[in-house]
C-alpha atoms as a PDB file:
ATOM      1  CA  UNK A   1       0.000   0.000   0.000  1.00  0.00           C
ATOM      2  CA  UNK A   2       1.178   3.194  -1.173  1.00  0.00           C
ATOM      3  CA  UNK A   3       1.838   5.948   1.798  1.00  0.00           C
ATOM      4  CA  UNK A   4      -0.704   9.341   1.273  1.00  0.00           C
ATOM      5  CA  UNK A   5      -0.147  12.592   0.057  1.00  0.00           C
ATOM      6  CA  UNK A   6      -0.606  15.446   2.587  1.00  0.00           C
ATOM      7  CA  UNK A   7      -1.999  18.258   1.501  1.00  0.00           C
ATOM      8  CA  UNK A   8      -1.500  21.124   3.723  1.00  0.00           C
ATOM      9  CA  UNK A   9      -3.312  24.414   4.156  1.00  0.00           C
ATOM     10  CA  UNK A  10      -2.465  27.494   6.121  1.00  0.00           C
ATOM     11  CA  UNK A  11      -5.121  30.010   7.740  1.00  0.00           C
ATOM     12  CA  UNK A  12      -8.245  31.607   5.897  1.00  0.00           C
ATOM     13  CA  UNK A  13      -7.682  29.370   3.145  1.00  0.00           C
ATOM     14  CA  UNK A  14     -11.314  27.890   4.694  1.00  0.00           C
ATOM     15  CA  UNK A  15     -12.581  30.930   3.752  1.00  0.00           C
ATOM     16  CA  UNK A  16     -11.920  30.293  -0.120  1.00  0.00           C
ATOM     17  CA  UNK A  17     -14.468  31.037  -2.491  1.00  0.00           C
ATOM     18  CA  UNK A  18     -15.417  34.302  -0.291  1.00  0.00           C
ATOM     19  CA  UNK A  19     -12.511  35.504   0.627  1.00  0.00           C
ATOM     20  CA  UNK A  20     -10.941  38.105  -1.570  1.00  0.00           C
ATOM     21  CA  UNK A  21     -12.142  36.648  -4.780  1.00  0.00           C
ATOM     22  CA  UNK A  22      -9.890  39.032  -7.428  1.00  0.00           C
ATOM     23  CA  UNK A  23      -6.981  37.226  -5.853  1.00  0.00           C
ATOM     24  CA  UNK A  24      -7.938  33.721  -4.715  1.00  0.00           C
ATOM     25  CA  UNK A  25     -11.086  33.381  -6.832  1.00  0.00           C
ATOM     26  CA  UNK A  26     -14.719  31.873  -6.166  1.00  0.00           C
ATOM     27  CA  UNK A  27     -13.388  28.190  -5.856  1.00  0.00           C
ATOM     28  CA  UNK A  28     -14.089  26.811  -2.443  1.00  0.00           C
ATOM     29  CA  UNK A  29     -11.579  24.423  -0.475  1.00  0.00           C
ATOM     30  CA  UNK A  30     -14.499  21.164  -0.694  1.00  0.00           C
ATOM     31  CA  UNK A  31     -13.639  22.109  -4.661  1.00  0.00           C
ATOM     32  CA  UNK A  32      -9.746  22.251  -4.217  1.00  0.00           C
ATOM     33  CA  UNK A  33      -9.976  18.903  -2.016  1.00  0.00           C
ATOM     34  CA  UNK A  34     -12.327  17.383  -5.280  1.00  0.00           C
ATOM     35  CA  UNK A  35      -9.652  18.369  -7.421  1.00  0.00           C
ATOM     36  CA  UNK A  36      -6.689  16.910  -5.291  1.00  0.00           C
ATOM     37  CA  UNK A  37      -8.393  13.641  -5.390  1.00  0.00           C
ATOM     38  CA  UNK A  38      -9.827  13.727  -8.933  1.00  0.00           C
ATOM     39  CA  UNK A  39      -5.447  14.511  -9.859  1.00  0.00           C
ATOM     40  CA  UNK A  40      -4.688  11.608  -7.790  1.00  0.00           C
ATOM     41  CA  UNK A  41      -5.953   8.861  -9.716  1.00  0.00           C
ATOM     42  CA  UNK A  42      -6.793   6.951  -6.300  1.00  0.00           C
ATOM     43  CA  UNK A  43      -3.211   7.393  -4.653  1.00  0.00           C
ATOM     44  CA  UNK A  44      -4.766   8.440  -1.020  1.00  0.00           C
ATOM     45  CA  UNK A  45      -4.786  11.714  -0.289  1.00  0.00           C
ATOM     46  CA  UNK A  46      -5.005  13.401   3.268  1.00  0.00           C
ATOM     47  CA  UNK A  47      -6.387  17.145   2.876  1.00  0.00           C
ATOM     48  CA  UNK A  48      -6.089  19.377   5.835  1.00  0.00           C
ATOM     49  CA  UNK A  49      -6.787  22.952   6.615  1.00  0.00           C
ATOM     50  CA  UNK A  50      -6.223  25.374   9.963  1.00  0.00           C
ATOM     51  CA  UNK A  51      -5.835  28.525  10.906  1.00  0.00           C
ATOM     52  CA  UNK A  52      -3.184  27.375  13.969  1.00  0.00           C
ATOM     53  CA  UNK A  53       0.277  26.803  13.595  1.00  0.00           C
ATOM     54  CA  UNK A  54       0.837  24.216  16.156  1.00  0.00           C
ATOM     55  CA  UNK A  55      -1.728  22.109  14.273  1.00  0.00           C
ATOM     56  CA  UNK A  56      -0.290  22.172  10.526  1.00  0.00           C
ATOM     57  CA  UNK A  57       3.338  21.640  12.742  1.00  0.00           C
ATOM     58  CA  UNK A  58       1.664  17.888  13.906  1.00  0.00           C
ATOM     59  CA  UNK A  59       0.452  17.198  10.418  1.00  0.00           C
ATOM     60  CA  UNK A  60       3.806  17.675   9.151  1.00  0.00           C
ATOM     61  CA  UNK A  61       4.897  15.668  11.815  1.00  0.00           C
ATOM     62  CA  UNK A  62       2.358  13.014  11.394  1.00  0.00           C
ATOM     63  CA  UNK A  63       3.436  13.310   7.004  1.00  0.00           C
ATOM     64  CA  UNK A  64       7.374  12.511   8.374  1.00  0.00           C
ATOM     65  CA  UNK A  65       5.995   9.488   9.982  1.00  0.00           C
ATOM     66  CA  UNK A  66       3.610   8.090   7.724  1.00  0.00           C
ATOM     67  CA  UNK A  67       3.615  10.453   4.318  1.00  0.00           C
ATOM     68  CA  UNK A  68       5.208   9.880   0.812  1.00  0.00           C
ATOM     69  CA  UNK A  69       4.828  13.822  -0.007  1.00  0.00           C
ATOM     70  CA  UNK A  70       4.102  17.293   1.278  1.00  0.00           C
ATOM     71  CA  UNK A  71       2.130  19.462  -0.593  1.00  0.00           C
ATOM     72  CA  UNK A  72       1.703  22.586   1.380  1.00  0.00           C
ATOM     73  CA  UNK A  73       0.057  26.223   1.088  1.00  0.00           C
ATOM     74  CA  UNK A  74       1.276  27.477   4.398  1.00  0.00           C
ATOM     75  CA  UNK A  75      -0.457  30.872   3.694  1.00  0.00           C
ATOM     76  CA  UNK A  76       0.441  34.018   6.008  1.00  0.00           C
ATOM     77  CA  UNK A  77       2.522  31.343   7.648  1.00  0.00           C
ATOM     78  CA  UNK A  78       4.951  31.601   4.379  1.00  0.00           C
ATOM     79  CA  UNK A  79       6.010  34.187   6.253  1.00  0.00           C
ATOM     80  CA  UNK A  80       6.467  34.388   9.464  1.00  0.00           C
ATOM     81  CA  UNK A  81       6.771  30.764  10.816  1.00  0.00           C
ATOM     82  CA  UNK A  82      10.179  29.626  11.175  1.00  0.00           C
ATOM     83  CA  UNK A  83       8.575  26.733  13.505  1.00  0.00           C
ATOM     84  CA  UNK A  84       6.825  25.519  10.496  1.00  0.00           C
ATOM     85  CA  UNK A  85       9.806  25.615   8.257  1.00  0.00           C
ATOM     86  CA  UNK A  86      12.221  23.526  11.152  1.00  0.00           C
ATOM     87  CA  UNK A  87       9.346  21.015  11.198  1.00  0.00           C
ATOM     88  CA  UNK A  88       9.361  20.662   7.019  1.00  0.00           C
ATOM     89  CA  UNK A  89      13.071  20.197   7.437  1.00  0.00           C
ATOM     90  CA  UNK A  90      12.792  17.001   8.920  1.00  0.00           C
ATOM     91  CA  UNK A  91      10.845  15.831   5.883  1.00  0.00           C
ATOM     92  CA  UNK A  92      12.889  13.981   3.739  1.00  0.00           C
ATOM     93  CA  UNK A  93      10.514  13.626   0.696  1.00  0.00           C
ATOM     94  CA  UNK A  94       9.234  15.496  -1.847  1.00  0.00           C
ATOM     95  CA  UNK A  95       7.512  18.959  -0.452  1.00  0.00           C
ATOM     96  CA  UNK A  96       5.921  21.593  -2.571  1.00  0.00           C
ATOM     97  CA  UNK A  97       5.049  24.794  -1.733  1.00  0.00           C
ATOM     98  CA  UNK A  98       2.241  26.647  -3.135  1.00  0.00           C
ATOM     99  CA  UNK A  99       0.586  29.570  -3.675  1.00  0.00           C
ATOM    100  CA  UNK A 100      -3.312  30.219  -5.162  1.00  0.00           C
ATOM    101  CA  UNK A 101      -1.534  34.120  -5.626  1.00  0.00           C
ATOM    102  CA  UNK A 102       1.863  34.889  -7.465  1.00  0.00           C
ATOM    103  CA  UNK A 103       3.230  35.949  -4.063  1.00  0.00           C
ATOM    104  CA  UNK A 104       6.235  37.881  -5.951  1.00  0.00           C
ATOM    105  CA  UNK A 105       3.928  40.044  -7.904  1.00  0.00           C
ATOM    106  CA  UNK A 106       2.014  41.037  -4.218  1.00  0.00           C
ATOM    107  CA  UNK A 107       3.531  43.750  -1.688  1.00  0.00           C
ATOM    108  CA  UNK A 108       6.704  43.243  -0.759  1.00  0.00           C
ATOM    109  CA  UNK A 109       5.587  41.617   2.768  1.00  0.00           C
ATOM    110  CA  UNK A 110       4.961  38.819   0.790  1.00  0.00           C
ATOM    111  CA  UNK A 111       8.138  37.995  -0.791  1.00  0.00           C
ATOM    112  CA  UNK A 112      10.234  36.321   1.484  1.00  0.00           C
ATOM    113  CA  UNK A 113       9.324  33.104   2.144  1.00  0.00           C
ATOM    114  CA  UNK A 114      10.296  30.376   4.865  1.00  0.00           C
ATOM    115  CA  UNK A 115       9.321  27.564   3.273  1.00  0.00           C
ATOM    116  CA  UNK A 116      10.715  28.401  -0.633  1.00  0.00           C
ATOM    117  CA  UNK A 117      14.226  27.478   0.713  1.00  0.00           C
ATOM    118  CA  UNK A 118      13.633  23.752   1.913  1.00  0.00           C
ATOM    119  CA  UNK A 119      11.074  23.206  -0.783  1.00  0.00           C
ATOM    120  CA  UNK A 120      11.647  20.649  -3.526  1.00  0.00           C
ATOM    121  CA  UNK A 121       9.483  22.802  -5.885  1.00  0.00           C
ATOM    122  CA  UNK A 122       7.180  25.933  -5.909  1.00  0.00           C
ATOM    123  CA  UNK A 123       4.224  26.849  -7.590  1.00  0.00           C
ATOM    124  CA  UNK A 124       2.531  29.810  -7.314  1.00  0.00           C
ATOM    125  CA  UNK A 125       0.037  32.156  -9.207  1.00  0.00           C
ATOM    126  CA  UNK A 126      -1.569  29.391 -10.842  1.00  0.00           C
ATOM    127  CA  UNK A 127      -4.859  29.755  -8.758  1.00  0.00           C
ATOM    128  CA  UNK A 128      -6.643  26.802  -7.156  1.00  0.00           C
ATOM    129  CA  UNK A 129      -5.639  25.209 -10.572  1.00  0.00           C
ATOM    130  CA  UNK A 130      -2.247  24.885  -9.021  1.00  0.00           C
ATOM    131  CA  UNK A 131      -3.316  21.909  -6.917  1.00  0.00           C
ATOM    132  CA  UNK A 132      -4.464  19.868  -9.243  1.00  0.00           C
ATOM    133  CA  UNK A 133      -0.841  20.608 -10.924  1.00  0.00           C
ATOM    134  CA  UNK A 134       1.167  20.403  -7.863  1.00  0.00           C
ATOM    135  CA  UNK A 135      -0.892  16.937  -7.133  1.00  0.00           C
ATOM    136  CA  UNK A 136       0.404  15.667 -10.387  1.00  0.00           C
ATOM    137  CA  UNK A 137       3.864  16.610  -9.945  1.00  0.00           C
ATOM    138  CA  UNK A 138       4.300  15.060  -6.319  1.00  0.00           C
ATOM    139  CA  UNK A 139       3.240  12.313  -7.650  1.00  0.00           C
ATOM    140  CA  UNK A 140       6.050  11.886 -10.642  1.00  0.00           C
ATOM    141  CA  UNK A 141       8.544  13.106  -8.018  1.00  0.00           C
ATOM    142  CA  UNK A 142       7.480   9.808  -5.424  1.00  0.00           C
ATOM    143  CA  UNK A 143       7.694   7.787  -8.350  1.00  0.00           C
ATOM    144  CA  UNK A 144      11.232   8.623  -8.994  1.00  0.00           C
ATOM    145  CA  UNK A 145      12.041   7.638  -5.238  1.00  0.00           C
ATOM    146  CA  UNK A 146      10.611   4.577  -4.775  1.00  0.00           C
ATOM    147  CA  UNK A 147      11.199   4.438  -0.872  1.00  0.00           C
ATOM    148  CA  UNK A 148       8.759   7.004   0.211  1.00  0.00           C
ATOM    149  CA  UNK A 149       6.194   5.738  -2.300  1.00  0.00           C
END
């Protein structure tokens, strides 16, 4: 049995579909998660979303333990949590970071990342259509390392 794909997502990102729609859009996260599993052709997915940073810090935890990939939209936390960056450290498969927003084309706040460093890839500006993507590419990246598959 194959090991899941987390799927990780920051704070307000419940609030999708509302939220700011000339940036993130009118898709909803329950349309995101749809995608994410539609892209993953049955390879099990676990989909998470909060708005506290001690929680997405466990789920990363929890992906070292028991994940084949990270695929993570760490949102405001981009920015400011180193905790959440030492905790991706420790994985040691693919991660991808990502963005609904080109996050280099926003105020400058918003272009210094934590996570970009330790990332194995980045994707960002795409819109929700970036998950679907990013879902696709983690999986060709656990295919070409068999062990965390």
């Amino acid at each position: 049995m194959s090991k899941p794909i987390y799927i990780l997502n920051g704070p307000n990102l419940n609030r999708l579909g509302t939220r700011e729609p000339e940036i993130y859009g009118r898709t909803t996260l329950a349309e995101v998660e749809a995608m994410c599993r539609e892209a993953a052709s049955g390879h099990t997915i676990v989909f998470r979303q909060s708005n506290r940073e001690y929680e997405i810090i466990e789920w990363v935890h929890e992906a070292i333990d028991e994940g084949s990939g990270i695929i993570i939209n760490p949102a405001a936390f981009t920015f400011t949590s180193m905790a959440i960056m030492d905790a991706l450290k420790m994985f040691p498969g693919p991660m991808i970071e990502l963005h609904i927003s080109n996050i280099h084309r926003r105020e400058q706040i918003y272009h210094k990342s934590y996570v970009s460093p330790i990332a194995t890839a980045v994707i960002a500006g795409l819109g929700t259509k970036g998950y679907p993507i990013a879902v696709q590419a983690i999986l060709d990246m656990i295919s070409q390392s068999p062990a965390r598959a």
